[in-house]
Protein backbone atom coordinates (compact mmCIF):
# COMPACT_ATOMS: atom_id res chain seq x y z
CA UNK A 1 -4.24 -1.15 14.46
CA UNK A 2 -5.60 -4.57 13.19
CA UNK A 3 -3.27 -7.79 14.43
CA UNK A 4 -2.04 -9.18 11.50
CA UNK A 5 0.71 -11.71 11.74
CA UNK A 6 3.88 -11.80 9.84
CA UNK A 7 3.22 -12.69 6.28
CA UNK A 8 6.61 -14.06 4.33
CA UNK A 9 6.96 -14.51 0.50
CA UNK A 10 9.84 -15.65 -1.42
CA UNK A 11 12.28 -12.32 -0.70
CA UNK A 12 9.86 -10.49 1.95
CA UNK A 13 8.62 -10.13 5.46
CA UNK A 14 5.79 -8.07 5.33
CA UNK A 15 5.13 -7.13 9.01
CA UNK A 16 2.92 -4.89 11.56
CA UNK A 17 4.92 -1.75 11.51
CA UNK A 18 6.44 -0.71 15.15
CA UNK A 19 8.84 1.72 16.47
CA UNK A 20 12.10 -0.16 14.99
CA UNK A 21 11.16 1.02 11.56
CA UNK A 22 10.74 4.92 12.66
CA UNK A 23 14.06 5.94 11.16
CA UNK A 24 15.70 8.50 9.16
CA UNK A 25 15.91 5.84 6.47
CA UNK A 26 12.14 6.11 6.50
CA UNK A 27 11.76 10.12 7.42
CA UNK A 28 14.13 10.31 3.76
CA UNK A 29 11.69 8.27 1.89
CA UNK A 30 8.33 10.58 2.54
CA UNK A 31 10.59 13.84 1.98
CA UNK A 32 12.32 12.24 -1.53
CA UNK A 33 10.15 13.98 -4.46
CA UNK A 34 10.77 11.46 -6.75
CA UNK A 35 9.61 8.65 -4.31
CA UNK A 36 6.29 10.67 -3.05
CA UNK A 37 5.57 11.80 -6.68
CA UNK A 38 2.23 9.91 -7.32
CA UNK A 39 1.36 10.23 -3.57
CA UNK A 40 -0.22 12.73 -1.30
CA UNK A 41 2.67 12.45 0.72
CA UNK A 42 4.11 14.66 -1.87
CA UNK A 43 2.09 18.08 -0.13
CA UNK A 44 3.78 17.58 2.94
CA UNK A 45 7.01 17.92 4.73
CA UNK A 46 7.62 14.86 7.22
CA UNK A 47 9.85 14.02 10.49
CA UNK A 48 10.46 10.93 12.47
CA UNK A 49 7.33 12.72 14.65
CA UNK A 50 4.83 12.90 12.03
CA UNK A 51 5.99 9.32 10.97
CA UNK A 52 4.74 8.32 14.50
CA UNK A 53 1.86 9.96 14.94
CA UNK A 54 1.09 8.41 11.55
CA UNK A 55 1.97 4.87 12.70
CA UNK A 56 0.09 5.52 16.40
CA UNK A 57 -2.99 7.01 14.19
CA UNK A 58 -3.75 3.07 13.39
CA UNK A 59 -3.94 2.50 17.25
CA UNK A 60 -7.51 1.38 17.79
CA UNK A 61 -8.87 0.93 14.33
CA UNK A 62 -9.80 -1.82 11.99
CA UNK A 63 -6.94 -0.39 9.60
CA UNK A 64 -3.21 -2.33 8.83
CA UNK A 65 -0.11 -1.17 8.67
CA UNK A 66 2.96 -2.69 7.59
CA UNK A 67 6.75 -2.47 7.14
CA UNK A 68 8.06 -4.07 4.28
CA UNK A 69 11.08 -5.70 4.68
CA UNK A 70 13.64 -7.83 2.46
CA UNK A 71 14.45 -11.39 4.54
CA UNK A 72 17.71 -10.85 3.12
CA UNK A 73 19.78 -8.47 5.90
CA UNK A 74 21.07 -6.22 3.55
CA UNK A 75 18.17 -5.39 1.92
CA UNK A 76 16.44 -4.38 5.60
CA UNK A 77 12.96 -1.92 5.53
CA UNK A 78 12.02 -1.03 2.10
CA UNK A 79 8.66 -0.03 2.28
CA UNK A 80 5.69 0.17 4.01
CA UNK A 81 2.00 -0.87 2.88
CA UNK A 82 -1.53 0.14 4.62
CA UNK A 83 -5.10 -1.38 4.16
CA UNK A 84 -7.98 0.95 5.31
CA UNK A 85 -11.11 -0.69 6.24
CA UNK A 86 -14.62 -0.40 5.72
CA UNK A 87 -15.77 -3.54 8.14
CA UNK A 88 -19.37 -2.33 7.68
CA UNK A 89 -19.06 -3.38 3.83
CA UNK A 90 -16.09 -5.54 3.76
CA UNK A 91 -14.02 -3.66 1.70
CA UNK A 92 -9.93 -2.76 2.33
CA UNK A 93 -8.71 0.18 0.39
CA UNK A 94 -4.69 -1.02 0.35
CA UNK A 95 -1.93 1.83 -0.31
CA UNK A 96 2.12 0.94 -0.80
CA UNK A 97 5.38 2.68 -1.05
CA UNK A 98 8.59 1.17 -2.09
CA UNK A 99 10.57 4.24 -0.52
CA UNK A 100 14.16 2.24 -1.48
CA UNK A 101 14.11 3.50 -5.39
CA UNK A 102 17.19 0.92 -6.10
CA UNK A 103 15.04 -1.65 -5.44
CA UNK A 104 12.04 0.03 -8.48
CA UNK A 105 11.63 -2.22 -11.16
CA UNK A 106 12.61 -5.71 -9.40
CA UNK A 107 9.33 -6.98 -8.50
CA UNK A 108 9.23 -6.02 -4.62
CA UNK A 109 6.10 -3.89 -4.83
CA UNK A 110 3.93 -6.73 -6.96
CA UNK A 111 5.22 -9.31 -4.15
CA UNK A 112 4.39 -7.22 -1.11
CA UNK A 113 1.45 -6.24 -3.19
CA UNK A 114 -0.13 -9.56 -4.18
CA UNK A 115 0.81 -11.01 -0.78
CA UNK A 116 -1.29 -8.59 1.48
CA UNK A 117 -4.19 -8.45 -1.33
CA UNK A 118 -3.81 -12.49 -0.55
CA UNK A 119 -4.00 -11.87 3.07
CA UNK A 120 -6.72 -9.90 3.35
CA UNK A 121 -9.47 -11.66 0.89
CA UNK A 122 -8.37 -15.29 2.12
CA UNK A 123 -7.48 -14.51 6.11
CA UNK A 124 -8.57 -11.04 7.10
CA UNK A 125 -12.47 -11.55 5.74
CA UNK A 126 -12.37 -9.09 3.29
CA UNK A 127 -14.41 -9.68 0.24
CA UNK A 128 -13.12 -6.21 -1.81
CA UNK A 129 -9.57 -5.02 -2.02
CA UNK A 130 -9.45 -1.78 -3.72
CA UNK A 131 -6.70 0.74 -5.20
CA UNK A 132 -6.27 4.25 -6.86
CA UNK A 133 -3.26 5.60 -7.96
CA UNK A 134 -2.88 8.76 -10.50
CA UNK A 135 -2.93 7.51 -14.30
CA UNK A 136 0.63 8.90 -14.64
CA UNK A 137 1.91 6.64 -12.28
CA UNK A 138 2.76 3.48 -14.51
CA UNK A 139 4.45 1.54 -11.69
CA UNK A 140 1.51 1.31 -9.92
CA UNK A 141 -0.70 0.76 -12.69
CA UNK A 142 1.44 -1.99 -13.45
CA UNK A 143 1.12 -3.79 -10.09
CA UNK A 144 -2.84 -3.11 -10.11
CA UNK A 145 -2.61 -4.92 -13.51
CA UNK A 146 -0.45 -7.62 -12.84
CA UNK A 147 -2.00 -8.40 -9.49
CA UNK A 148 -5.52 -9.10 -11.41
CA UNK A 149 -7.77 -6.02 -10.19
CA UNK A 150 -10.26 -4.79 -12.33
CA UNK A 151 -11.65 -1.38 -13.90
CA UNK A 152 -13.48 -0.06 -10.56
CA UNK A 153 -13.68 3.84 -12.06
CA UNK A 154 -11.87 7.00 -13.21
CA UNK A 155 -12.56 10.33 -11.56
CA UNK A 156 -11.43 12.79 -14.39
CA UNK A 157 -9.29 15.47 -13.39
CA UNK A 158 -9.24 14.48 -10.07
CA UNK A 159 -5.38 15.85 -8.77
CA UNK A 160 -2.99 18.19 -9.93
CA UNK A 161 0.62 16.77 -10.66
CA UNK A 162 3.32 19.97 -11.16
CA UNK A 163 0.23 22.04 -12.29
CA UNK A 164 -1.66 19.64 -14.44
CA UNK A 165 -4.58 18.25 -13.80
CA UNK A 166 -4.62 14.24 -13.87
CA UNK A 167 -7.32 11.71 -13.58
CA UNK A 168 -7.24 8.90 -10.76
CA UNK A 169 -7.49 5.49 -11.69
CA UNK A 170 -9.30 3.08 -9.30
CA UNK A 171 -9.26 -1.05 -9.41
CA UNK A 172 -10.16 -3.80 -7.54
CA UNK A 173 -10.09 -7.52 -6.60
CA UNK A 174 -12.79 -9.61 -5.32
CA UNK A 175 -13.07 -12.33 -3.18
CA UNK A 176 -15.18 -15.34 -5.37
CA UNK A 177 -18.23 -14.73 -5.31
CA UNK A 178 -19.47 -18.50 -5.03
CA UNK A 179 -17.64 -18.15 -1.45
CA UNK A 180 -19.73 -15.05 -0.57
CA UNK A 181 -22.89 -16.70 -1.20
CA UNK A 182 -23.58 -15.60 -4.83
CA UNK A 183 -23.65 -17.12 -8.06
């Protein structure tokens, strides 16, 4: 996995997952329908091993992977984020899950969100940060949106969600390009 340090916003610690995150808490999250809905998490049944050997799957690569975690105690591990990179052409391909669904709706996923897009064009030398999520899936829509990514393509009846077929929606963000050498 990439080093990455810490990164902190107002309510979050966004950190480089280890083995204090593998818990149940987490196992629930990836075998909750309603949280893997818009995911291809959704196809699979999971366990605290597969949750490892997806963690330990990062060992050795370019890619990030984070926990999400509230810096109030209460709130503890609510998610966990993952950037996949293309060094070769600068380019992160950035996933999330809020898996703690009374936290939806409060702005944790747009924080985390905006923080590691942040992180990687500014820190992590990225010049592309890029996102797909299925067009039914307003929430994440929402945070592409909000988090000022732009139309980066549609591929039309890409998935099948309970039988029907759905397009994916794809977006990005861009380093400046005056900083990359361009006009």
């Amino acid at each position: 996995m990439a080093e990455s340090r810490i990164i902190e916003t107002g309510r979050l610690s966004i950190e480089p997952f280890s083995e204090k995150h593998l818990t149940p808490r987490y196992a629930g999250w990836l075998n909750d329908p309603e949280v893997v809905r818009y995911s291809e998490q959704r196809h699979r049944k999971h366990t605290l091993d597969s949750c490892r050997q997806y963690w330990l799957s990062f060992a050795g690569t370019p890619n990030f992977f984070w926990a999400i975690v509230g810096l109030d105690p209460v709130v503890g591990h609510i998610g966990n984020i993952n950037a996949y990179v293309d060094r070769m052409n600068s380019v992160a391909d950035v996933g999330i899950l809020i898996g703690e669904r009374a936290l939806w709706g409060k702005g944790y996923g747009l924080e985390a969100w905006r923080a590691i897009c942040g992180y990687l064009l500014d820190e992590a030398g990225i010049r592309k940060v890029t996102a797909g999520t299925l067009a039914a899936n307003k929430g994440m829509l929402s945070i592409m949106e909000k988090s000022g990514m732009t139309d980066d393509g549609r591929r039309i009846r890409q998935a099948l969600l309970d039988g029907v077929e759905v397009d994916v929606i794809h977006s990005a963000l861009f380093r400046k390009r005056r900083e990359m050498g361009q006009k």
